[in-house]
C-alpha atoms as a PDB file:
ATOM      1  CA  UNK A   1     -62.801  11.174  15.967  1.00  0.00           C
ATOM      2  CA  UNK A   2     -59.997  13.203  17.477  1.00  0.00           C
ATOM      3  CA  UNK A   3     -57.587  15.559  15.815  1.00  0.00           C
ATOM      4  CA  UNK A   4     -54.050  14.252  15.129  1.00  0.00           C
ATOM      5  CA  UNK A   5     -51.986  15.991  16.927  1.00  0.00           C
ATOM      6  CA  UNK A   6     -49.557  18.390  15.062  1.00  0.00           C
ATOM      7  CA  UNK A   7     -45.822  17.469  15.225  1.00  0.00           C
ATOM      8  CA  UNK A   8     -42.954  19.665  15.307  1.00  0.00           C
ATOM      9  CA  UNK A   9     -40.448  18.567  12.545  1.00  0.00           C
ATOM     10  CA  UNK A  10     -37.694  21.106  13.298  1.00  0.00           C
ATOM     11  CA  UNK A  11     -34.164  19.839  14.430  1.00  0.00           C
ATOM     12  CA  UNK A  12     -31.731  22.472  15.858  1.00  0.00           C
ATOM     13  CA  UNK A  13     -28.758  22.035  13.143  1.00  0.00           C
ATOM     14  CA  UNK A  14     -27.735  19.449  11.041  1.00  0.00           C
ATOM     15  CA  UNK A  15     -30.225  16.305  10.745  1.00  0.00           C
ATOM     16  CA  UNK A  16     -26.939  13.780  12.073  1.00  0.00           C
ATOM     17  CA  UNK A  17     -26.519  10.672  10.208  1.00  0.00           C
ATOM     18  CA  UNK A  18     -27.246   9.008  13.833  1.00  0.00           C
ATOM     19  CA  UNK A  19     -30.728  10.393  13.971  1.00  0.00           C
ATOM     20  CA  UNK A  20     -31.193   8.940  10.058  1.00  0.00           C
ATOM     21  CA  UNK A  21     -29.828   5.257  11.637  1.00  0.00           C
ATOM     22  CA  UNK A  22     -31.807   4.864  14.690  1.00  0.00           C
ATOM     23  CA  UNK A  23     -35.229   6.202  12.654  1.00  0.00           C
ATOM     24  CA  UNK A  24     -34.569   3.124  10.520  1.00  0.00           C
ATOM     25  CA  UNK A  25     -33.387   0.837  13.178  1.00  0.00           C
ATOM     26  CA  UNK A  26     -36.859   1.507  15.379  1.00  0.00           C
ATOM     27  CA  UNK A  27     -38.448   0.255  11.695  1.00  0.00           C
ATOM     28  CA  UNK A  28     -37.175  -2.906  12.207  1.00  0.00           C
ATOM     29  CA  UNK A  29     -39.829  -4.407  14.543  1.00  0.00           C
ATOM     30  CA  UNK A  30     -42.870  -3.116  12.219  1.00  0.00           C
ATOM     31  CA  UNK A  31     -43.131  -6.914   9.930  1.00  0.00           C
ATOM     32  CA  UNK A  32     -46.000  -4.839   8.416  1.00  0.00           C
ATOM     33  CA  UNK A  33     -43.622  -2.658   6.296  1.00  0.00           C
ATOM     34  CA  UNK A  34     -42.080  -4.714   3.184  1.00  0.00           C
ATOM     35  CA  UNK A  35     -40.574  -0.635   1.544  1.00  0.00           C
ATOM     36  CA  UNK A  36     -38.776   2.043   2.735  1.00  0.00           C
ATOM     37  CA  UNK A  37     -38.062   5.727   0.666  1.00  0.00           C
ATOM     38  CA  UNK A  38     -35.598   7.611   2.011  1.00  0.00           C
ATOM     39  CA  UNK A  39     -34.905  11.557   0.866  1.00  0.00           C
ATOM     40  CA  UNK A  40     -31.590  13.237   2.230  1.00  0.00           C
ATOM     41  CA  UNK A  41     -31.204  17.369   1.489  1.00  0.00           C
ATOM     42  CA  UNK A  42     -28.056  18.257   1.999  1.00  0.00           C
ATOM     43  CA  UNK A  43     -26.075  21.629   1.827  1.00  0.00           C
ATOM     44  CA  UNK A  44     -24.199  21.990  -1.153  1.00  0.00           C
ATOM     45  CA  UNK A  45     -21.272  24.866  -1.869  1.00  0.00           C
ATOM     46  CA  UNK A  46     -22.488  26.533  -4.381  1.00  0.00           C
ATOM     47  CA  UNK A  47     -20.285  29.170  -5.938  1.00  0.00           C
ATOM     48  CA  UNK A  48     -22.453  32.326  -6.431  1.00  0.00           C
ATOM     49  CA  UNK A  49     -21.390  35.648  -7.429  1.00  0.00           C
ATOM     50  CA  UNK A  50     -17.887  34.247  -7.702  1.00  0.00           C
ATOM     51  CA  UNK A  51     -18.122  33.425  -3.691  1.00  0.00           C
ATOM     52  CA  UNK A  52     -18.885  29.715  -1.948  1.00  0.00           C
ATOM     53  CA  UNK A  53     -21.517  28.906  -0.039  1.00  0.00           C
ATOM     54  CA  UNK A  54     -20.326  27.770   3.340  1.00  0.00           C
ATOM     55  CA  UNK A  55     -23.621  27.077   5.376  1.00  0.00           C
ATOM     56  CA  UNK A  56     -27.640  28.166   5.242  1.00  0.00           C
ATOM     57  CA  UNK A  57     -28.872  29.748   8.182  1.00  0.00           C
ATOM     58  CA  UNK A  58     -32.469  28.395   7.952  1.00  0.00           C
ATOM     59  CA  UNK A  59     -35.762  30.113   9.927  1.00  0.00           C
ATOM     60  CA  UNK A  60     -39.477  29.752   9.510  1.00  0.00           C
ATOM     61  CA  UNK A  61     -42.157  31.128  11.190  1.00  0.00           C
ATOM     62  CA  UNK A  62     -42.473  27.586  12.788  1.00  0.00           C
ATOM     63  CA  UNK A  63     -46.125  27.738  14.112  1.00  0.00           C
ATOM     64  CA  UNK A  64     -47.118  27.701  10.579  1.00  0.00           C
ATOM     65  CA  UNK A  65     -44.482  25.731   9.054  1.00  0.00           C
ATOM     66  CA  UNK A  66     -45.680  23.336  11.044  1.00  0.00           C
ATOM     67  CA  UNK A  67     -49.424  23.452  10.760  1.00  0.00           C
ATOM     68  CA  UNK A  68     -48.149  23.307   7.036  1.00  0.00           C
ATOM     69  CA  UNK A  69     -45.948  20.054   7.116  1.00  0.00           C
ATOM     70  CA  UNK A  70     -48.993  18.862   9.213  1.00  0.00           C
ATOM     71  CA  UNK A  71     -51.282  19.197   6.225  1.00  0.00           C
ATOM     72  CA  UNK A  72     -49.135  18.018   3.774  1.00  0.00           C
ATOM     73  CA  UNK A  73     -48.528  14.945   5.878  1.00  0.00           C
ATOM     74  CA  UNK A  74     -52.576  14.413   5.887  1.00  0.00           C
ATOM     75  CA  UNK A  75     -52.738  14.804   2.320  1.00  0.00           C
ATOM     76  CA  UNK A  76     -50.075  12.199   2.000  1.00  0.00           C
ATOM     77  CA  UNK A  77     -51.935   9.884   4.141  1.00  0.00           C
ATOM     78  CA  UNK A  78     -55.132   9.776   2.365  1.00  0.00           C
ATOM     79  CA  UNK A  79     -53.042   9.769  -1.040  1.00  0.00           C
ATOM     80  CA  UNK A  80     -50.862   6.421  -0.648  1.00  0.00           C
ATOM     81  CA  UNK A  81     -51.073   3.687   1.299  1.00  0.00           C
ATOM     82  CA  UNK A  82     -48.569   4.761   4.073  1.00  0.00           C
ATOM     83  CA  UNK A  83     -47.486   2.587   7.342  1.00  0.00           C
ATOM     84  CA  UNK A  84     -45.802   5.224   8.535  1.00  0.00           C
ATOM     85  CA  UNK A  85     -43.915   8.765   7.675  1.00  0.00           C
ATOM     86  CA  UNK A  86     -41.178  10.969   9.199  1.00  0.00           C
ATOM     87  CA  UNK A  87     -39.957  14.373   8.297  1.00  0.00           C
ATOM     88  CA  UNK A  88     -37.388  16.494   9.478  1.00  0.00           C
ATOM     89  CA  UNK A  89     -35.996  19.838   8.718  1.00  0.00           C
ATOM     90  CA  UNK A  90     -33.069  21.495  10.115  1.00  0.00           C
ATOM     91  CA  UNK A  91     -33.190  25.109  11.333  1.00  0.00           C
ATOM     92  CA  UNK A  92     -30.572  27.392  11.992  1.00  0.00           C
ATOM     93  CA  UNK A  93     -27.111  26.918  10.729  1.00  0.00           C
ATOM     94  CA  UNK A  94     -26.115  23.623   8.867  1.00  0.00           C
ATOM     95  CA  UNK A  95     -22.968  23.823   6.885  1.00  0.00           C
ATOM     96  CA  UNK A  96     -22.341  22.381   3.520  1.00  0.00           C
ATOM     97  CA  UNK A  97     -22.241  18.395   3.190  1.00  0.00           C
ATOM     98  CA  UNK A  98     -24.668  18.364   6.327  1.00  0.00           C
ATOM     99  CA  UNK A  99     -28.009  17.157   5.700  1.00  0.00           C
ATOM    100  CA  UNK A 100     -31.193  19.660   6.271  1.00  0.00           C
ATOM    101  CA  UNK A 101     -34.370  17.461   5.112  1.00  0.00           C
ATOM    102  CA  UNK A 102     -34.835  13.602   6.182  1.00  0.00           C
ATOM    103  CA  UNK A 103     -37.907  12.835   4.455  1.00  0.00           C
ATOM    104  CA  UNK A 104     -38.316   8.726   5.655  1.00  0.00           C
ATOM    105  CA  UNK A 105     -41.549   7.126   4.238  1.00  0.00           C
ATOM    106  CA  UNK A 106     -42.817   2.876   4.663  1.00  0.00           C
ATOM    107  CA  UNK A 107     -45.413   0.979   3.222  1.00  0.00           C
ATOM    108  CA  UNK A 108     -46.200  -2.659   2.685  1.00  0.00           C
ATOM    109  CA  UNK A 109     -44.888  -2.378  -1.074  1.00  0.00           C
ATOM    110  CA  UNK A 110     -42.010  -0.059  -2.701  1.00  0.00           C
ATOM    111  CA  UNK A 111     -44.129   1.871  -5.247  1.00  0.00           C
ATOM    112  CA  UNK A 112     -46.215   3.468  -2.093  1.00  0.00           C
ATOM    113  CA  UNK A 113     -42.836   4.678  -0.769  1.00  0.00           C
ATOM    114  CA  UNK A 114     -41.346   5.974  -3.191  1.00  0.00           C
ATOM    115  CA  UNK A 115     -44.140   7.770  -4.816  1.00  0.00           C
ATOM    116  CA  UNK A 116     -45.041   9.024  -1.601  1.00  0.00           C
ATOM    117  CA  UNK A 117     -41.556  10.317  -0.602  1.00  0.00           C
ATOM    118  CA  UNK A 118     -40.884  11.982  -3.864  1.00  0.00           C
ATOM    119  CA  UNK A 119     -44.689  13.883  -3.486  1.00  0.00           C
ATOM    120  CA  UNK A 120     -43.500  14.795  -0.117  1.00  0.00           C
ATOM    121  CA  UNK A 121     -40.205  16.576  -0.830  1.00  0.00           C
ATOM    122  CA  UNK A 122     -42.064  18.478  -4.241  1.00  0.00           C
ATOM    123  CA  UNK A 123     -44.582  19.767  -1.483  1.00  0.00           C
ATOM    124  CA  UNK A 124     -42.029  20.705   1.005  1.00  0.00           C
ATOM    125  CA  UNK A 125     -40.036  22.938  -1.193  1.00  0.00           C
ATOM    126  CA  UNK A 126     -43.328  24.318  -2.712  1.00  0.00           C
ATOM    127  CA  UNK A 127     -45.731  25.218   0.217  1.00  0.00           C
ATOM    128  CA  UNK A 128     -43.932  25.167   3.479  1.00  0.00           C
ATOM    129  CA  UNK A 129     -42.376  28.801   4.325  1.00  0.00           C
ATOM    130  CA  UNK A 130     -38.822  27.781   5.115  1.00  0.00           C
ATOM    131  CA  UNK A 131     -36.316  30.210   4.449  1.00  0.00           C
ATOM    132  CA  UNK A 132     -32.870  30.115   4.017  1.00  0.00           C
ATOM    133  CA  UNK A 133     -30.018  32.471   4.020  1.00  0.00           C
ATOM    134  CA  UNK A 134     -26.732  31.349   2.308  1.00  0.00           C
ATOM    135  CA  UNK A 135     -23.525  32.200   4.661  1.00  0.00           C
ATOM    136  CA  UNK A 136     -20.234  32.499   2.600  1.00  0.00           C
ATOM    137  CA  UNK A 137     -16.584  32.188   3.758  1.00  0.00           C
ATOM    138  CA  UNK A 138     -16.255  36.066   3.652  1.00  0.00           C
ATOM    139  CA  UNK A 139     -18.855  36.636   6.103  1.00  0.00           C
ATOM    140  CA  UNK A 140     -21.333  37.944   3.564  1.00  0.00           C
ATOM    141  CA  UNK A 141     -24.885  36.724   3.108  1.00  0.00           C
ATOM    142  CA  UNK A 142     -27.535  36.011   0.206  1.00  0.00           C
ATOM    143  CA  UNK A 143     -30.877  34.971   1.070  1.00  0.00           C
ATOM    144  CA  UNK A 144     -32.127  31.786  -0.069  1.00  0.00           C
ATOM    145  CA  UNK A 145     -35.176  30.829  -2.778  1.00  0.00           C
ATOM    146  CA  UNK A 146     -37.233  27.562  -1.352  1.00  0.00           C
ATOM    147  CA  UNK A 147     -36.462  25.633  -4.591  1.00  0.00           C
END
């Protein structure tokens, strides 16, 4: 039995609403699936310390980020009964309203998906060493908690 391979799950930027449409367009030739669960993360603007967030500059150590996402996708696997699952997570700078985490999970029935998805996105912000560092409109900086 060979070794999945691992995937690398980091987008430069935003996570466009394009990429989001095609992923579920290329879905629609898999008959199989009868549920989709989608997850969107998106940058809010946060007022903190009487300033607004603008954008999160997000980095990772991504060699391990993601052998992480990798295991967490495994776990997933053997957990529900998944036709297929996509992640992505932005790095860099995405400004607020952009999305930074496309968590897309399918199965033959909804309850897979969903349960799935919403497993997936409590693991993310738990175990995978993302970190983020909020940008203001002054040019100041605060670094980020992965909550």
């Amino acid at each position: 039995m060979s070794e999945k391979k691992i995937k690398n799950v980091f987008v430069d930027g935003a996570i466009t609403p394009e990429k989001i449409a095609t992923s579920i367009a290329h879905h629609q030739v898999k008959t199989n699936i009868g549920a989709h669960d989608i997850f969107l993360g998106q940058v809010r603007a946060d007022i903190i310390e009487e300033k607004e967030v603008v954008a999160i500059d997000y980095s990772c150590y991504e060699e391990m980020a993601n052998q992480t996402f990798h295991e967490i996708r495994e776990a997933t696997f053997e957990k529900y009964d998944l036709t297929c699952m996509h992640i992505y997570h932005s790095k860099g700078v995405v400004k607020t309203g952009e999305i930074c985490l496309f968590v897309f999970t399918s199965s033959a029935h909804r309850k897979d998906a969903m349960d799935a998805c919403r497993y997936l996105v409590e693991e993310i912000k738990v175990k995978v060493p993302v970190f983020g560092k909020e940008l203001f409109s002054d040019n100041t900086h605060v670094w980020k908690e992965n909550k």
